[in-house]
Protein backbone atom coordinates (compact mmCIF):
# COMPACT_ATOMS: atom_id res chain seq x y z
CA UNK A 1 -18.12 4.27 8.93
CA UNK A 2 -19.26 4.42 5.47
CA UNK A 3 -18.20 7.53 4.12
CA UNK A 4 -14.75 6.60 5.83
CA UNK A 5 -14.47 3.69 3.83
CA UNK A 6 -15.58 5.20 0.92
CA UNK A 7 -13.21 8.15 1.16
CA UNK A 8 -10.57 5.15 1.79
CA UNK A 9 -12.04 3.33 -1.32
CA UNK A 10 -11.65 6.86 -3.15
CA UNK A 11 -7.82 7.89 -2.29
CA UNK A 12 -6.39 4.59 -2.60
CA UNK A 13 -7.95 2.90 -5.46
CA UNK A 14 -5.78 0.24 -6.40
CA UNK A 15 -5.04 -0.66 -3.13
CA UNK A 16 -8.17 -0.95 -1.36
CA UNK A 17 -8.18 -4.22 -2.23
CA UNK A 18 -5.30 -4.80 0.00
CA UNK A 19 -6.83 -2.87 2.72
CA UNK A 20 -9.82 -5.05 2.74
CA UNK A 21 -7.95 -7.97 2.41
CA UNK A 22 -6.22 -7.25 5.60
CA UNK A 23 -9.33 -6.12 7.78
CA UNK A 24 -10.49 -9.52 6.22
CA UNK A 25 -8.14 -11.61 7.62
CA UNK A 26 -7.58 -9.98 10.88
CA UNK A 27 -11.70 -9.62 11.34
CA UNK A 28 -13.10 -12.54 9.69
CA UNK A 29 -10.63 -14.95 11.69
CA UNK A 30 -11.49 -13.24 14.94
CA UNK A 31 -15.22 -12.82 14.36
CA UNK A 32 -16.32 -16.22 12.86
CA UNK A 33 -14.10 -18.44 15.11
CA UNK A 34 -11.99 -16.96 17.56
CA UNK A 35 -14.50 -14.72 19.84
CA UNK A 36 -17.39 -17.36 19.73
CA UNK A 37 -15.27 -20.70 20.83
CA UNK A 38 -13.56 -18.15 23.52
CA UNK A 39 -17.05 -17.08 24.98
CA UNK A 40 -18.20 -20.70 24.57
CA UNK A 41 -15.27 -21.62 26.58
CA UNK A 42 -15.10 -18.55 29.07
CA UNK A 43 -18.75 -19.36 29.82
CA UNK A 44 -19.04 -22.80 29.82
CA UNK A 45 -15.93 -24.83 30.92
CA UNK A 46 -16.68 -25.98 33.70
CA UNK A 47 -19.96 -27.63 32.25
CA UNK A 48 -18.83 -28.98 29.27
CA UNK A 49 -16.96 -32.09 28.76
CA UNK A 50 -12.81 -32.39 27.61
CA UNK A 51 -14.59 -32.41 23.89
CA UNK A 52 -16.30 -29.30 23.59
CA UNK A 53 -12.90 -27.91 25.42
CA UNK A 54 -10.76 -29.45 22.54
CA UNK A 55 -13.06 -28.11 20.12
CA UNK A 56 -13.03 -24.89 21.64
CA UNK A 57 -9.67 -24.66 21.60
CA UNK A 58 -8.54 -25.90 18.21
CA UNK A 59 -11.23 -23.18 16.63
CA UNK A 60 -9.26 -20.69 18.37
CA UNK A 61 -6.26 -21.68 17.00
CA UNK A 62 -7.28 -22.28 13.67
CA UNK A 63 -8.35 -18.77 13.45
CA UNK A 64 -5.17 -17.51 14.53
CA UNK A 65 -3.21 -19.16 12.31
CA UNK A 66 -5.80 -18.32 9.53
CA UNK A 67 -5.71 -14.65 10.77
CA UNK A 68 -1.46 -15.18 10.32
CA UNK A 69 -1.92 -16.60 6.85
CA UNK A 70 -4.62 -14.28 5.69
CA UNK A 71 -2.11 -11.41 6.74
CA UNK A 72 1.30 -12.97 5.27
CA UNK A 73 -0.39 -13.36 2.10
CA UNK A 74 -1.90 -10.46 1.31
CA UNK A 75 1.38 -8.52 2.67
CA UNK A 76 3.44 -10.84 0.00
CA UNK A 77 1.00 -9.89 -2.82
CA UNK A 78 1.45 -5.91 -1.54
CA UNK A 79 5.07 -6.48 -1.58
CA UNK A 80 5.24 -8.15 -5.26
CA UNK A 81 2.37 -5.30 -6.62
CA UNK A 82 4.56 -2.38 -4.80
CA UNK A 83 7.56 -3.58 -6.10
CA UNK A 84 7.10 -3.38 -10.19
């Protein structure tokens, strides 16, 4: 996994940054609020008060829509840096 993202780093220089931005968005959002509040939820909901549900479910869809942000941003900065 390294030396494949090093070889990536190598060939596309300039924009790696873009590459990582998007595996940023798309895996940060997923792995720091979308899997844990759905296991949370999967495992727990029928323990757990309307709360912890709400909770649950509003960290999933904040990192969705951060995931859609993350991703229409750094396309729009790809588009503008491609462009000139």
């Amino acid at each position: 996994m390294v030396v494949l993202t090093a070889t990536v780093a190598v060939v596309f220089k300039d924009q790696f940054a873009y590459i990582e931005a998007l595996n940023g968005s798309i895996g940060g959002s997923v792995l720091a609020f979308i899997l844990p509040a759905a296991i949370h939820l999967a495992f727990t909901k029928h323990k757990i008060g309307v709360f912890f549900i709400g909770k649950d479910i509003f960290l999933i869809v904040f990192g969705i829509v951060g995931g859609i942000v993350g991703v229409a941003i750094t396309v729009e900065q790809m588009v503008k840096q491609f462009a000139s």
